[in-house]
Protein backbone atom coordinates (compact mmCIF):
# COMPACT_ATOMS: atom_id res chain seq x y z
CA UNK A 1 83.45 110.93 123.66
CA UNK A 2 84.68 112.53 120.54
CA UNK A 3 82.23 112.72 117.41
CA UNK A 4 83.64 111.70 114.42
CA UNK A 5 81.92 111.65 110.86
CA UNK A 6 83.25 109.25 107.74
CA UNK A 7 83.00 111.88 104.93
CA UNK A 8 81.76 109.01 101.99
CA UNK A 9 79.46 108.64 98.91
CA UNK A 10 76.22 107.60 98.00
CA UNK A 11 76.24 104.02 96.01
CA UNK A 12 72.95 103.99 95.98
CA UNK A 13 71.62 100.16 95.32
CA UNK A 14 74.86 99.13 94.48
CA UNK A 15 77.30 97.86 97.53
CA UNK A 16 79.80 100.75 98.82
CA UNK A 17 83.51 100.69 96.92
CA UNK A 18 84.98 101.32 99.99
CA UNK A 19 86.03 98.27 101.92
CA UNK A 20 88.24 100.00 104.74
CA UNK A 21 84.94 101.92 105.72
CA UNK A 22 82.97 99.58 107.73
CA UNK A 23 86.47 97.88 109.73
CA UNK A 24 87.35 101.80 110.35
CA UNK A 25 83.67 103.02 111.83
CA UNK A 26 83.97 99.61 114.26
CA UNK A 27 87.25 100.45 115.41
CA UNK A 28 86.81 103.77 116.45
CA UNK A 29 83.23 102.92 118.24
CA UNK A 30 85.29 100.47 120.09
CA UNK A 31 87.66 102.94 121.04
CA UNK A 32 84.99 105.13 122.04
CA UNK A 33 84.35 107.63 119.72
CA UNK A 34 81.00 108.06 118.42
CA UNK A 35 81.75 107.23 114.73
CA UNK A 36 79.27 107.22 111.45
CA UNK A 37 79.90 107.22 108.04
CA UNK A 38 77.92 109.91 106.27
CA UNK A 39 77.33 110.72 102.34
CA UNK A 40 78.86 113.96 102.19
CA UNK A 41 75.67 115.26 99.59
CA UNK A 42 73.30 114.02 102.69
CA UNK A 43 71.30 117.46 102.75
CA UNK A 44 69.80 116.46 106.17
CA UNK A 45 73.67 116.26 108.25
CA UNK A 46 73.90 118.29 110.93
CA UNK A 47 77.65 118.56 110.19
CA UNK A 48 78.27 121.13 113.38
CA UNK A 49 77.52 118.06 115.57
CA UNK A 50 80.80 116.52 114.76
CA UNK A 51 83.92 117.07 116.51
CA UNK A 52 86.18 116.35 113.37
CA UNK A 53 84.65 115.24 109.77
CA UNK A 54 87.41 113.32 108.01
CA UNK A 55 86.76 112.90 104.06
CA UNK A 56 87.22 109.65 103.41
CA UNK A 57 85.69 108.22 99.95
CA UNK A 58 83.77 110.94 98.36
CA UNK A 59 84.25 108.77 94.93
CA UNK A 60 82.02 110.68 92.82
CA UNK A 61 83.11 114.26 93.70
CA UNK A 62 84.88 114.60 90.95
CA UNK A 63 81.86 114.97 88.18
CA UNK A 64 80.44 117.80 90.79
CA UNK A 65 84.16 119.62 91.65
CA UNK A 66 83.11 122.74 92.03
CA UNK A 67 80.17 121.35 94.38
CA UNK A 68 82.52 119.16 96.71
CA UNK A 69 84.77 122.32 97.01
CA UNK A 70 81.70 124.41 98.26
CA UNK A 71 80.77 121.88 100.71
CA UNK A 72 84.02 121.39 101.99
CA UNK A 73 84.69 125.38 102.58
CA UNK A 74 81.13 124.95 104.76
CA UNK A 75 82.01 122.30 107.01
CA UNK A 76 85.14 123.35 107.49
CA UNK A 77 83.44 127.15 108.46
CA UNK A 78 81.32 124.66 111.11
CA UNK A 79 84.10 122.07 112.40
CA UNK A 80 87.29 120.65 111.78
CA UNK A 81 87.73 119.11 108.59
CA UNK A 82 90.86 117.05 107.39
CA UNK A 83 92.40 117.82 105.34
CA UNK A 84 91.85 121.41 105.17
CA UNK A 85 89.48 123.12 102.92
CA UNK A 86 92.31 125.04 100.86
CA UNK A 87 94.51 121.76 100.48
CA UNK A 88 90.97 120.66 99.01
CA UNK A 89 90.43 123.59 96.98
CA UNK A 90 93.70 123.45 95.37
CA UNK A 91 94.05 119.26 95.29
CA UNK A 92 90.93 118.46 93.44
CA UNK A 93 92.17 119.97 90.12
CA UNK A 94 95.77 118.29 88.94
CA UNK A 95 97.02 121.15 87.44
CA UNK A 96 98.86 121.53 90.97
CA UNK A 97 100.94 119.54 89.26
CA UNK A 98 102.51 122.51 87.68
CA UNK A 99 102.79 124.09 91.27
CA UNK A 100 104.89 121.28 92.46
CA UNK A 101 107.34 121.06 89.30
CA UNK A 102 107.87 124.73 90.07
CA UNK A 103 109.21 123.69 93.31
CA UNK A 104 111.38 121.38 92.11
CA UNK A 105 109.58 118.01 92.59
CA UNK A 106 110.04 115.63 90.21
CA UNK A 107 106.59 115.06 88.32
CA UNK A 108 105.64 113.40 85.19
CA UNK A 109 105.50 116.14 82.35
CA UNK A 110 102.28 117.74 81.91
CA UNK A 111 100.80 119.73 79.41
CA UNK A 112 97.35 121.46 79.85
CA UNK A 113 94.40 121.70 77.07
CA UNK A 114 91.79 123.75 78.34
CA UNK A 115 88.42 124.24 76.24
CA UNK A 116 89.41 126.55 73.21
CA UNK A 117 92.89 125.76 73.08
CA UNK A 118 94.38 124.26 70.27
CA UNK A 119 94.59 120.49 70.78
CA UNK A 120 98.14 119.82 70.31
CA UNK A 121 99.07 116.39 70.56
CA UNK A 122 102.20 114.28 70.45
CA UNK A 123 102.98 112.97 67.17
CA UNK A 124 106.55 111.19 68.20
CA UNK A 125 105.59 108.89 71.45
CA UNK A 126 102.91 107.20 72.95
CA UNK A 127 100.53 109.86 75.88
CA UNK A 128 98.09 109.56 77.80
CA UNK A 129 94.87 111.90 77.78
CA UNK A 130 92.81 112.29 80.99
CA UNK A 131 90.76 115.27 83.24
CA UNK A 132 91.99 117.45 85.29
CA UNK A 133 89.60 117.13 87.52
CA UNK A 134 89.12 112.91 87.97
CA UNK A 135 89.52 110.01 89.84
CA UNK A 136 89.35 106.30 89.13
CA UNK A 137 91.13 106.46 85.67
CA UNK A 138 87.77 108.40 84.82
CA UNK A 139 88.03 109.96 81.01
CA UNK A 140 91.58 108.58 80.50
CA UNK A 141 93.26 107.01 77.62
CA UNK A 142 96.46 105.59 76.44
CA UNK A 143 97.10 106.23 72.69
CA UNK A 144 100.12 106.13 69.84
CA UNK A 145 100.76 108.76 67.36
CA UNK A 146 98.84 106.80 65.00
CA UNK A 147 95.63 107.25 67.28
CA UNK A 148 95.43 111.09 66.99
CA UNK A 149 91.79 111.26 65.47
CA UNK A 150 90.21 108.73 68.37
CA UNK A 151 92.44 111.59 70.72
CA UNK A 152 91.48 114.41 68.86
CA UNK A 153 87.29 113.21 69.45
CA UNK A 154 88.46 112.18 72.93
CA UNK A 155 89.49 115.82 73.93
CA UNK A 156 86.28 117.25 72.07
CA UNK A 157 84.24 115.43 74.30
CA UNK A 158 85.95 116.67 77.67
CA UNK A 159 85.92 120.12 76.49
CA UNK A 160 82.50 119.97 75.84
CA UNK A 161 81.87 119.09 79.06
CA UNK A 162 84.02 121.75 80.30
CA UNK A 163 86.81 119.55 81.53
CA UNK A 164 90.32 120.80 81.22
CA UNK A 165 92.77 117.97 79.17
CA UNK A 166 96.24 116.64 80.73
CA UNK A 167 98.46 115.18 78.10
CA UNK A 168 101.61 112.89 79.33
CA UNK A 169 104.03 110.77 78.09
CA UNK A 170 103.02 107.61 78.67
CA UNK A 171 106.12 106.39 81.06
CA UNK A 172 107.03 102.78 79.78
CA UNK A 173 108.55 101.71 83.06
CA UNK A 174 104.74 101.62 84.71
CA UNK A 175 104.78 98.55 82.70
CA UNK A 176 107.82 96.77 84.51
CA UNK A 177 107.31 98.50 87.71
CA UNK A 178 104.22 99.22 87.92
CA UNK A 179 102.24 102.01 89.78
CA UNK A 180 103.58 102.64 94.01
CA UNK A 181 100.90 104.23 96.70
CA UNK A 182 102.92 105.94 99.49
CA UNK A 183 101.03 106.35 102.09
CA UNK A 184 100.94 108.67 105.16
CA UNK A 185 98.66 109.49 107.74
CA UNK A 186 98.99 111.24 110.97
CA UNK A 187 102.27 113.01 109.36
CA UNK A 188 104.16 109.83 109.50
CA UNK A 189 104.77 106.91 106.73
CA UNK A 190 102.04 104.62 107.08
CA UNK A 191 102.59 101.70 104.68
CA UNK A 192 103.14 101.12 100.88
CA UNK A 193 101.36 99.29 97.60
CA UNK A 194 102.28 98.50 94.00
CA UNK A 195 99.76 97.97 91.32
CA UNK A 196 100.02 97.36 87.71
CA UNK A 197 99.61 99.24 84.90
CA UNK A 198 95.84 100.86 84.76
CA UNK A 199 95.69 101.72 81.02
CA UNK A 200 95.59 99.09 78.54
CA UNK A 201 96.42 100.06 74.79
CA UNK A 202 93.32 100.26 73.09
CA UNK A 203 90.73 100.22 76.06
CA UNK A 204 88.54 103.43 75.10
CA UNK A 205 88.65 106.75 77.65
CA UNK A 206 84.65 106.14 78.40
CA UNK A 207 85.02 102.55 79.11
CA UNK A 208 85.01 100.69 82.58
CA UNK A 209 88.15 100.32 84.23
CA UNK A 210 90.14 98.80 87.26
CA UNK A 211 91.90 101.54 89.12
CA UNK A 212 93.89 99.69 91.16
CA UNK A 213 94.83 96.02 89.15
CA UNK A 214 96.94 93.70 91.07
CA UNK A 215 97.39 95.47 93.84
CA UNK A 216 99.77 94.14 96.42
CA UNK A 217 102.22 95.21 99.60
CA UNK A 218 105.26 97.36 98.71
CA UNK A 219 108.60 98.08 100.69
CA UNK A 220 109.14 101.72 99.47
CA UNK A 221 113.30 102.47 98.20
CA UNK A 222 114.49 105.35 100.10
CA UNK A 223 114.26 107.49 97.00
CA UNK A 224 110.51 106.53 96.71
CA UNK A 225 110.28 107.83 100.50
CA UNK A 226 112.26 111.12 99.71
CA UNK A 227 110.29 111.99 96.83
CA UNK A 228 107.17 111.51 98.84
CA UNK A 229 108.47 114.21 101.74
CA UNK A 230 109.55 116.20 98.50
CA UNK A 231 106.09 116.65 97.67
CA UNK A 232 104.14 116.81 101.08
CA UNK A 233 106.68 119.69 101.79
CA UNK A 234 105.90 121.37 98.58
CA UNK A 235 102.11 121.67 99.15
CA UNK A 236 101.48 125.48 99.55
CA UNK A 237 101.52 126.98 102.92
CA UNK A 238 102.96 123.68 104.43
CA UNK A 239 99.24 122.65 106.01
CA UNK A 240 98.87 119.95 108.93
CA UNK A 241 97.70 117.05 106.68
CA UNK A 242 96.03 113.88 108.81
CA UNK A 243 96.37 111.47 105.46
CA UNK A 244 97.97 111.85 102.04
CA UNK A 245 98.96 109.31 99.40
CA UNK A 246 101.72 109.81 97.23
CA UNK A 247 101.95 107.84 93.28
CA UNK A 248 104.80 107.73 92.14
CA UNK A 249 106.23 105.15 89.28
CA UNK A 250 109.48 105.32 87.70
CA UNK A 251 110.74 107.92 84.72
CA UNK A 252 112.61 107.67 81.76
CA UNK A 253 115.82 107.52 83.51
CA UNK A 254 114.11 104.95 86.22
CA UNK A 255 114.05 107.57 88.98
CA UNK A 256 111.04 108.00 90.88
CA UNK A 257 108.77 110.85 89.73
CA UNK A 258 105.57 111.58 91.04
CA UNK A 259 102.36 110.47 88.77
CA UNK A 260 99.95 112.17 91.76
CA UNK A 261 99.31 113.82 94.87
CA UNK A 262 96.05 112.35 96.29
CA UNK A 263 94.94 114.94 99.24
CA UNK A 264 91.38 114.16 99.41
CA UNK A 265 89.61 110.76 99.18
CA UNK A 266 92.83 107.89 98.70
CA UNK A 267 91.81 104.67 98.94
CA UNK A 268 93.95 103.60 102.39
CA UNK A 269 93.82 99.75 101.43
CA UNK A 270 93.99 98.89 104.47
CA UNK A 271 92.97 95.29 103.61
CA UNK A 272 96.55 94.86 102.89
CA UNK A 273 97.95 96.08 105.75
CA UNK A 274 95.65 95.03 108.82
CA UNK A 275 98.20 96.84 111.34
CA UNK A 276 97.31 99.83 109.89
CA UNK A 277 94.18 100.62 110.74
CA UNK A 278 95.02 100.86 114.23
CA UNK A 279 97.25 103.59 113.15
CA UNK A 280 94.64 105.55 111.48
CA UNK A 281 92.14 104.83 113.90
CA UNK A 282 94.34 106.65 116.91
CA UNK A 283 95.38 109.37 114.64
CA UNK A 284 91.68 110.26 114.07
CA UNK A 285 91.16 110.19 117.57
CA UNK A 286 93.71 112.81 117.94
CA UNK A 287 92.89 114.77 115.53
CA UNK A 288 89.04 114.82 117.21
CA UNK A 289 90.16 115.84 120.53
């Protein structure tokens, strides 16, 4: 009987965000496998006892990066952990990004602003600002040229936090097209979504947002599918990955490019694709034993 943790977080009072957790815990206890889902912060987890610990919706790791690394490196020095420690490591902060243009993927420009540098900013198109380090459309922002000062205070307050800046275009197309989640677990294509676009003009970088509006089934185009093996290949070292979810919307030419690389806690929405979580459930299993 293989022992299986749920890597998740903490919502405290508040309901858990993550609606595929409690359908995947029953269906590998009825497989089986002795299954829980476990804060990955809970101080008192014997995390040695498991057989595999998957990360599955660590939502808030991203205000405590440097933390969720650390922890990650020390289960994976105690157990298996998927994915790997190093794909982690080097997943958690986007400027990987830049290691995957390098390679020849196709990714939406990016420019870096770390604290100290000078806070150049587009003055001919519309961009988007957001963290390096984030998840959820955390600390992001839409703006025009004619926005530069609300940008300008926006970037002060990341760097003050010690947050490295991305600056993109902002990719008209995510309008028509939308946002599409490719996603794969077990090394194979497990389904598709499409979403609309998350940033509204005008909604402020610290304010509430829907990361995943409208969200509905998607039949990938075989260029959407090659782009995604593009990028899986291209991850450094060429680890065994159990899940990954590749973003890509459509560029300035309408050609796929990718928008991210999510290695670490993708929401599987699994709610749209009930088949699927028999999938994920057997490829845990492997993975465990």
């Amino acid at each position: 009987m293989p022992r299986v943790a749920l890597a998740t977080y903490d919502p405290g009072p508040q309901p858990s965000k993550d609606r595929d957790l409690p359908g995947l815990v029953r269906a590998l206890r009825e497989a089986g496998a002795e299954a829980v889902a476990v804060p990955w912060d809970d101080p008192g987890t014997d995390w040695s006892a498991f057989d595999l610990v998957v990360i599955r919706s660590t939502w808030d790791y991203s205000w405590r990066a440097e933390e969720f690394v650390a922890w990650a490196r020390k289960v994976a020095g105690l157990t298996r952990l998927a994915n790997p420690a190093e794909v982690v490591r080097w997943n958690t902060d986007k400027r990987y990004l830049g290691d995957l243009a390098a390679a020849g993927v196709p990714v939406v420009p990016t420019r870096y602003l770390a604290p100290g540098d000078t806070p150049d900013l587009p003055g001919d198109h519309e961009y988007v600002v957001k963290p390096a380090s984030g998840a959820g459309a955390r600390y992001a922002a839409r703006y025009t040229p004619d926005d530069h000062d609300t940008a300008l205070r926006h970037l002060a307050r990341m760097h003050d936090e010690g947050l490295t800046a991305m600056v993109q275009p902002y990719l008209t197309g995510i309008d028509v097209g939308g946002e599409r989640a490719l996603q794969f677990f077990g090394g194979r294509f497990l389904h598709a979504g499409r979403k609309g676009a998350v940033l509204a003009p005008g909604t402020a970088y610290d304010a509430a947002k829907v990361a995943h509006p409208d969200l509905v089934p998607w039949t990938p185009a075989p260029a959407e599918l090659a782009l995604a093996e593009q990028a899986l290949a291209a991850v450094p070292d060429a680890p065994e990955l159990l899940y990954a979810r590749v973003d890509v919307v459509d560029g300035e030419d309408g050609q796929p490019v990718l928008m991210e690389l999510e290695l670490v806690e993708p929401n599987l929405f699994l709610d749209l694709h009930p088949g699927s979580r028999a999938v994920v459930r057997d490829a845990i299993l492997a993975a465990a034993r």
